[in-house]
C-alpha atoms as a PDB file:
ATOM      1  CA  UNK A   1       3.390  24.771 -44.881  1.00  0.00           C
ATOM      2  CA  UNK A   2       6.319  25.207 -42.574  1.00  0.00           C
ATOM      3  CA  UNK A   3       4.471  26.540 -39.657  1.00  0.00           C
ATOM      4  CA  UNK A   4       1.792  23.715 -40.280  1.00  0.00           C
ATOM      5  CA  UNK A   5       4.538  21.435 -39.830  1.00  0.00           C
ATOM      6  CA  UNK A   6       5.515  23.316 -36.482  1.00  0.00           C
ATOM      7  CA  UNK A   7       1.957  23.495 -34.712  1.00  0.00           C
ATOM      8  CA  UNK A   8       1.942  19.654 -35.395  1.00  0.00           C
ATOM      9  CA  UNK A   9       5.458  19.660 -33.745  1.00  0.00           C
ATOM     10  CA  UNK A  10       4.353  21.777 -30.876  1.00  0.00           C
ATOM     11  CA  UNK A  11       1.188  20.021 -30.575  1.00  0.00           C
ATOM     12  CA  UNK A  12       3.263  16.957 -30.410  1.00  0.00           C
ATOM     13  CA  UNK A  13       5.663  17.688 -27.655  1.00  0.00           C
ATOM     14  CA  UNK A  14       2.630  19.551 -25.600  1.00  0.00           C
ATOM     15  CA  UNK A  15       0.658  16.063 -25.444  1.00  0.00           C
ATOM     16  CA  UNK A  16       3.921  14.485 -24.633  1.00  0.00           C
ATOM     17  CA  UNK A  17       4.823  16.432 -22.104  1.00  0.00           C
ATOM     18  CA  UNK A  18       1.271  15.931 -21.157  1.00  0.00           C
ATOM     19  CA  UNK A  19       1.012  12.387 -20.707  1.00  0.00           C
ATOM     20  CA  UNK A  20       4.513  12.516 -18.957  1.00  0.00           C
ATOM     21  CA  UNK A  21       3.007  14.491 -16.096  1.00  0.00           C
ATOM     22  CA  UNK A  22      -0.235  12.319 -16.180  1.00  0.00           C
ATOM     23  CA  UNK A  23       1.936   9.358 -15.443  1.00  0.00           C
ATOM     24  CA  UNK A  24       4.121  10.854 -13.004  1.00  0.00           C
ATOM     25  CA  UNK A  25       3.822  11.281  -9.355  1.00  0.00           C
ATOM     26  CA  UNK A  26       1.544  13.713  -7.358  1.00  0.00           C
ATOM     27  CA  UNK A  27       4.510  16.259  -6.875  1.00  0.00           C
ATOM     28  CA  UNK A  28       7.189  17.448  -9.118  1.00  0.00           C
ATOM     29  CA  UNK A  29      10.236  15.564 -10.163  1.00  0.00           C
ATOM     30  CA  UNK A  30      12.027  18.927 -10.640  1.00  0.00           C
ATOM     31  CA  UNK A  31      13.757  19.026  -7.123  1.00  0.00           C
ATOM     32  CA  UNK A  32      13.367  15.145  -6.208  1.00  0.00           C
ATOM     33  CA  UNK A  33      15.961  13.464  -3.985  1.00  0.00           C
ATOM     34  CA  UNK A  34      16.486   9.946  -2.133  1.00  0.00           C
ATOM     35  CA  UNK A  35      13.352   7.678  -2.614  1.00  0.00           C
ATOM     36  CA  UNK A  36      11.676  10.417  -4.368  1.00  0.00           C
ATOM     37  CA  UNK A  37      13.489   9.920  -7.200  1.00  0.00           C
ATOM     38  CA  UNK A  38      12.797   6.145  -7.167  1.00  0.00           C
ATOM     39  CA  UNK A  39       9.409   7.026  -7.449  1.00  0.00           C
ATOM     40  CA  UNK A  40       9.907   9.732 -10.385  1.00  0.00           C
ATOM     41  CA  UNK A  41      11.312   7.308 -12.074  1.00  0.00           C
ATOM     42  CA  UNK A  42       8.769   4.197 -11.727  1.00  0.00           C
ATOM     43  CA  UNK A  43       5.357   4.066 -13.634  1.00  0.00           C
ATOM     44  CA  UNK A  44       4.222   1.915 -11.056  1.00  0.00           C
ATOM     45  CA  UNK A  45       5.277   3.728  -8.192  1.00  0.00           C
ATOM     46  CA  UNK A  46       4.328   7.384  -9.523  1.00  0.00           C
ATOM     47  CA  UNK A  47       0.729   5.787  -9.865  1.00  0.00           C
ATOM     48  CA  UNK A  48       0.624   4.518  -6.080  1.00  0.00           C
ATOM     49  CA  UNK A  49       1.778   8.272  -5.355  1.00  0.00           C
ATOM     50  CA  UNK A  50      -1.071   9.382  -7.043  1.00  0.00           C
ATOM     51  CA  UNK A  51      -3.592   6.741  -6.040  1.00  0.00           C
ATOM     52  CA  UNK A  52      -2.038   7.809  -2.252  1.00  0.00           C
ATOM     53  CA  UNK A  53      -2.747  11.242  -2.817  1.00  0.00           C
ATOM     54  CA  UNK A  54      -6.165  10.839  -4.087  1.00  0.00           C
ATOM     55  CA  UNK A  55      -7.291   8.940  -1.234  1.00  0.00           C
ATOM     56  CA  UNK A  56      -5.655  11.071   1.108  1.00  0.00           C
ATOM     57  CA  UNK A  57      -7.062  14.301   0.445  1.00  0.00           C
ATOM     58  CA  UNK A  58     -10.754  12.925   0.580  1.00  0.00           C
ATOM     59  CA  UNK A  59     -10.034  11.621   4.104  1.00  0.00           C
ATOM     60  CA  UNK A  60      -9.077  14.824   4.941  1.00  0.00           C
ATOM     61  CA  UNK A  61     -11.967  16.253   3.170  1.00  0.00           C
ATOM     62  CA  UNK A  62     -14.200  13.482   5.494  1.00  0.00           C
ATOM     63  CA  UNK A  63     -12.201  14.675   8.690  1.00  0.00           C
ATOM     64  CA  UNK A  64     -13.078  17.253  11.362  1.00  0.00           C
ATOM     65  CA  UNK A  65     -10.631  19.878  12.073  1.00  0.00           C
ATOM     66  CA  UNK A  66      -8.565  17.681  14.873  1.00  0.00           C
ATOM     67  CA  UNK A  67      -8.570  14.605  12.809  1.00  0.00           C
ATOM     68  CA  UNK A  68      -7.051  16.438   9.891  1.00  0.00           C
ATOM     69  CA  UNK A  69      -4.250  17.753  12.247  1.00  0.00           C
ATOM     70  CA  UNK A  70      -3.648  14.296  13.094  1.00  0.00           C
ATOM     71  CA  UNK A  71      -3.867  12.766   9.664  1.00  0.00           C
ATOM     72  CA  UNK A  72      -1.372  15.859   8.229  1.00  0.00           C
ATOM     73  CA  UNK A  73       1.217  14.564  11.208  1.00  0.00           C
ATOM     74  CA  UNK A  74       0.867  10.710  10.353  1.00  0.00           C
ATOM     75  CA  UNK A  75       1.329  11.532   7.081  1.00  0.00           C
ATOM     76  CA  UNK A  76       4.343  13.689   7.197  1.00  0.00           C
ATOM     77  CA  UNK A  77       5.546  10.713   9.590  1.00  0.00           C
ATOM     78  CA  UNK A  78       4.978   7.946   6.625  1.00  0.00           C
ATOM     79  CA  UNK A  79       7.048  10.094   4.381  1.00  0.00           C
ATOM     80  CA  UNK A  80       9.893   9.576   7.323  1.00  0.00           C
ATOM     81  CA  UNK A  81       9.045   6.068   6.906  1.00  0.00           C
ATOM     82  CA  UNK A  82       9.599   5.650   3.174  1.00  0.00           C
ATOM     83  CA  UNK A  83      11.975   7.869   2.763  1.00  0.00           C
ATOM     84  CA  UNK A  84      13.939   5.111   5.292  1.00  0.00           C
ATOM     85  CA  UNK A  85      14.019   2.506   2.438  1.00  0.00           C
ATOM     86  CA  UNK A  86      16.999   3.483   1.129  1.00  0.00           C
ATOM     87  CA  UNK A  87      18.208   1.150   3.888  1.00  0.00           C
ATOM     88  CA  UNK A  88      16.498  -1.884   2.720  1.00  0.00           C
ATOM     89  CA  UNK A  89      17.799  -4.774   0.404  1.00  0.00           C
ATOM     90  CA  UNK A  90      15.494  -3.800  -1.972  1.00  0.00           C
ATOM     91  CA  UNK A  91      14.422  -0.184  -2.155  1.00  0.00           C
ATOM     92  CA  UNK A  92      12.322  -0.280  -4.827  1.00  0.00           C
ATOM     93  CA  UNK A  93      10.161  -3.388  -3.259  1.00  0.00           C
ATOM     94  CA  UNK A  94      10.601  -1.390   0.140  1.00  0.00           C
ATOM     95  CA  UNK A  95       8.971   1.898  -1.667  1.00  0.00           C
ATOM     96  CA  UNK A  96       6.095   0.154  -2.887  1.00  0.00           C
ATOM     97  CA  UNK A  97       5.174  -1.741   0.143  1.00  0.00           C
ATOM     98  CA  UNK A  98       4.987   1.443   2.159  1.00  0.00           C
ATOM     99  CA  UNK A  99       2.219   2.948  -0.604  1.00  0.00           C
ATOM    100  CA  UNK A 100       0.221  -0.455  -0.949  1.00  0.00           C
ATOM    101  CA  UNK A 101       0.369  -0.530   3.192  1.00  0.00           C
ATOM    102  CA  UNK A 102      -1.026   3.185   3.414  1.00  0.00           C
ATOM    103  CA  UNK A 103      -3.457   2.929   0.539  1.00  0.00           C
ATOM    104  CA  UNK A 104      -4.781   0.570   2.723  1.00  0.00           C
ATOM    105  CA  UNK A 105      -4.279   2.288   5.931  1.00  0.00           C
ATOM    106  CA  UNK A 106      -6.011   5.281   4.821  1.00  0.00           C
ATOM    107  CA  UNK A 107      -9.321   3.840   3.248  1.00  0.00           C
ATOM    108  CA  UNK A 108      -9.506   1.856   6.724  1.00  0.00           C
ATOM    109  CA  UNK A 109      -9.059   4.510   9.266  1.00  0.00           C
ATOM    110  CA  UNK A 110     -11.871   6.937   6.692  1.00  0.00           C
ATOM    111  CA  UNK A 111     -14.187   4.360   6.976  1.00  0.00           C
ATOM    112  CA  UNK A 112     -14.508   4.573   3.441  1.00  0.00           C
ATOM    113  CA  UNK A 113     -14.831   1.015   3.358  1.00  0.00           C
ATOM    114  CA  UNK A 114     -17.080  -1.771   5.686  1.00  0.00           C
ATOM    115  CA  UNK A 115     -14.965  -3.570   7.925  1.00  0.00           C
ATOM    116  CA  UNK A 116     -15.698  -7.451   7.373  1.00  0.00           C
ATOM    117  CA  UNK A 117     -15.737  -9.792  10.059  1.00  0.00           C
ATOM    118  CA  UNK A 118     -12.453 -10.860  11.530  1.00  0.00           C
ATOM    119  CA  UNK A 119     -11.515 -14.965  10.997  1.00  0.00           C
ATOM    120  CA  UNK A 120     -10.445 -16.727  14.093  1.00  0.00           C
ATOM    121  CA  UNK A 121      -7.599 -19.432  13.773  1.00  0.00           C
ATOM    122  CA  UNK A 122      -6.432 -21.668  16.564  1.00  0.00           C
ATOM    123  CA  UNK A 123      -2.670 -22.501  15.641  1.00  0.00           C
ATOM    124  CA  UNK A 124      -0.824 -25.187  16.706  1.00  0.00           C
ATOM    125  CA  UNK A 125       1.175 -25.176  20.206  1.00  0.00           C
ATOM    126  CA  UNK A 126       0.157 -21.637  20.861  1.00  0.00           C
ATOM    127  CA  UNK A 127      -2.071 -19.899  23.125  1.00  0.00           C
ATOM    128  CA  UNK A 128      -1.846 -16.202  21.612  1.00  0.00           C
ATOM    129  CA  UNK A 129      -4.828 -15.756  19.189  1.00  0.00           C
ATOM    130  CA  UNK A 130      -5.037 -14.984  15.695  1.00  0.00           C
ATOM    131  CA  UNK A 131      -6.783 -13.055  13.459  1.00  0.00           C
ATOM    132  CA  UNK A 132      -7.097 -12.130   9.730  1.00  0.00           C
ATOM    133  CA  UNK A 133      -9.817  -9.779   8.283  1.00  0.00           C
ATOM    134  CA  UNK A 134      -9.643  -9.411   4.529  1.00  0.00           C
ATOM    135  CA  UNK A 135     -10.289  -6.272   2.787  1.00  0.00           C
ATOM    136  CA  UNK A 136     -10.671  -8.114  -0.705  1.00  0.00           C
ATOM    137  CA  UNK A 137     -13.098  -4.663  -1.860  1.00  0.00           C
ATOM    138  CA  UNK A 138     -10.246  -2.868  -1.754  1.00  0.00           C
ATOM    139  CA  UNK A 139      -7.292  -1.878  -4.215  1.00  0.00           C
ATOM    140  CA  UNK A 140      -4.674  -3.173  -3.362  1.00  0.00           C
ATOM    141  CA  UNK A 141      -6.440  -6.509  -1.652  1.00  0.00           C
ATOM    142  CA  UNK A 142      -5.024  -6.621   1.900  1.00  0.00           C
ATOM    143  CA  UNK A 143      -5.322  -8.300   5.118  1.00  0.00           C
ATOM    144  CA  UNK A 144      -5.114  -6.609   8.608  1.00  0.00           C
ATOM    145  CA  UNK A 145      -3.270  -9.638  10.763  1.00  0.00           C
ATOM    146  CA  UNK A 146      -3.457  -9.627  14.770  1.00  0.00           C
ATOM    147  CA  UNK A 147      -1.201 -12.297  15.920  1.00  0.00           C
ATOM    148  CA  UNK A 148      -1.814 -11.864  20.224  1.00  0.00           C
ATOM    149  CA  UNK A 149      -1.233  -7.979  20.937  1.00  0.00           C
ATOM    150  CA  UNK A 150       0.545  -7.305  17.540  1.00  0.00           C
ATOM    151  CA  UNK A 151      -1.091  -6.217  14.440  1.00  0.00           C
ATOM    152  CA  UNK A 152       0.025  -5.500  10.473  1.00  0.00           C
ATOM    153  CA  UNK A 153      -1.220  -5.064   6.710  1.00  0.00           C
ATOM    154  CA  UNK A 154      -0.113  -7.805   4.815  1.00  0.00           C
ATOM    155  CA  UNK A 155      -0.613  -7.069   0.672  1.00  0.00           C
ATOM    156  CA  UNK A 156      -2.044  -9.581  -1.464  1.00  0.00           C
ATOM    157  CA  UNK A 157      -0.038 -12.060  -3.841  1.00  0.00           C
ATOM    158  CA  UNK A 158      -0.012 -14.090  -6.669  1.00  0.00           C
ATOM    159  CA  UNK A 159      -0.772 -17.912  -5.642  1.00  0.00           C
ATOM    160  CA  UNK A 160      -0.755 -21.033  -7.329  1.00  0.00           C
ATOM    161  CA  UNK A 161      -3.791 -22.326  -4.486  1.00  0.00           C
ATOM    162  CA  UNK A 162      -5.380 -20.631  -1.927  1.00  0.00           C
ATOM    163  CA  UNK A 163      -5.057 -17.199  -0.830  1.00  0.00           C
ATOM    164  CA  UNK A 164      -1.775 -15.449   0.179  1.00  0.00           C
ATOM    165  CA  UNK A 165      -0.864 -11.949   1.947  1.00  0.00           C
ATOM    166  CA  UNK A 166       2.895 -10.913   2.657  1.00  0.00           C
ATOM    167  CA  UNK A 167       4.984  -7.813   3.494  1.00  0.00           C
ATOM    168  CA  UNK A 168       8.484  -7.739   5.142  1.00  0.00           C
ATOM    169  CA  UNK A 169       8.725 -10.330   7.506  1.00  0.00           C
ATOM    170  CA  UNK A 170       5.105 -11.552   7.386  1.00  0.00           C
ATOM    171  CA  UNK A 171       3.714 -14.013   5.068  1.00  0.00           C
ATOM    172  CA  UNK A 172       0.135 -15.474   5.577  1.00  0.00           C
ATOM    173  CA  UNK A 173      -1.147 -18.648   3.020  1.00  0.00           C
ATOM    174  CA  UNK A 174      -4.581 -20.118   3.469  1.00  0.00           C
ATOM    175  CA  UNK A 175      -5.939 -22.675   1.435  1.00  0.00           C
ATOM    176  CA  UNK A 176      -9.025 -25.098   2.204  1.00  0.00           C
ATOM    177  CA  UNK A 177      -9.335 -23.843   6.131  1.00  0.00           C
ATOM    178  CA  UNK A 178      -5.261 -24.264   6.814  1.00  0.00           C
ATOM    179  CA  UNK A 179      -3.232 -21.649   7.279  1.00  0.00           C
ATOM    180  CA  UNK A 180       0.705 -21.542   7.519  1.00  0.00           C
ATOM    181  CA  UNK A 181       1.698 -18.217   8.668  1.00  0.00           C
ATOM    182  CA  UNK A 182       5.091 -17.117   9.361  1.00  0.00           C
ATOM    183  CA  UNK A 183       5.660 -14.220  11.578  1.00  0.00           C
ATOM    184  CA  UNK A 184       8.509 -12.037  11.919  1.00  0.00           C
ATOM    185  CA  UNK A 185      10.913 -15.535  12.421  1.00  0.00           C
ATOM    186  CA  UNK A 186       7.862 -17.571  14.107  1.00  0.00           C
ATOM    187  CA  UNK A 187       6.127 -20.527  11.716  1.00  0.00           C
ATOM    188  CA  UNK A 188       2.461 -21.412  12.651  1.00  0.00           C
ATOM    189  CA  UNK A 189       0.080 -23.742  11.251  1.00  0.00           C
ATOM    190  CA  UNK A 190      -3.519 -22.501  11.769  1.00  0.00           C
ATOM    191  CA  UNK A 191      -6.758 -23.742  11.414  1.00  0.00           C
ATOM    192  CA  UNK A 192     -10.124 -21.330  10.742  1.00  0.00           C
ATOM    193  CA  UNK A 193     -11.816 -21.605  14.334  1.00  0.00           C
ATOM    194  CA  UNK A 194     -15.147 -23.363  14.089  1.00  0.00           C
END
């Protein structure tokens, strides 16, 4: 009876331990320092690490021998990049920015996904154009943003009306054909080009 009772134990803390590392991140927690540790220890951000590393190693798998040189370097760079949130206001909103911004990145640049077509918009008392192409197919929804010569990935978020992308510094609302974008300290009001 008593080693009954300690198979069900063992059994017990196996799954647990288990379903720990199913929900944790794509590399161990064991040696984890700076933002990696923010990640260890958020669900949500352990499963962006994951969904990251899924998605990069089949565009690696899709790329020729150059390309995954290049994609190895960009991605080592990233890591610079999110590792660098420590700086921000909010580190944990920083972290997961960076993953929803690559995720998005990375199915873009594989051409994993069809590009749609780009929507013109002719803002008010400005001559630069802009552009917003929306990758709603894709998790997490995102817009790519070219505002004259400058370009980002802008995230998808909740709205009461309308449709609405943001990141740091960059917050795009449409609703009905009118935009009001604000860009890195610059407000526009935009209208879908006929």
């Amino acid at each position: 009876m008593l080693a009954t009772r300690t198979s069900v134990l063992l059994i017990g803390l196996l799954s647990a331990a288990a379903a720990l590392a199913a929900d944790g991140p794509s590399f161990s927690c064991d040696k984890a320092q700076g933002m990696e540790l923010k990640v260890c220890q958020s669900p949500e951000l352990s499963k962006l690490d994951r969904d990251l590393a899924v998605v990069f190693k089949k565009a690696l798998g899709q790329a020729d021998s150059d390309s995954q040189k290049l994609l190895k370097a960009t991605q080592r760079g990233w890591i610079k990049g999110r590792d660098e949130c420590w700086k921000a206001t909010n580190a944990e909103a920083c972290v997961r920015e960076e993953y929803q911004t690559r995720l998005v990145e990375l199915q873009i640049k594989s051409g994993s996904v069809q590009v749609p077509a780009a929507v013109e918009f002719e803002c008010d008392d400005n001559d630069k154009p802009f552009t917003a192409v929306f990758y709603n197919q894709l998790d997490p929804q995102a817009a790519v943003l070219t505002y004259g010569d400058d370009q980002t990935i802008a995230i998808a978020q909740r709205a009461a009306s309308g449709s609405k992308y943001a990141r740091e510094g960059v917050e795009f609302w449409e609703h009905q054909g009118e935009a009001k974008v604000k860009w890195y300290g610059q407000e526009l009001t935009c209208r879908a080009a006929q």
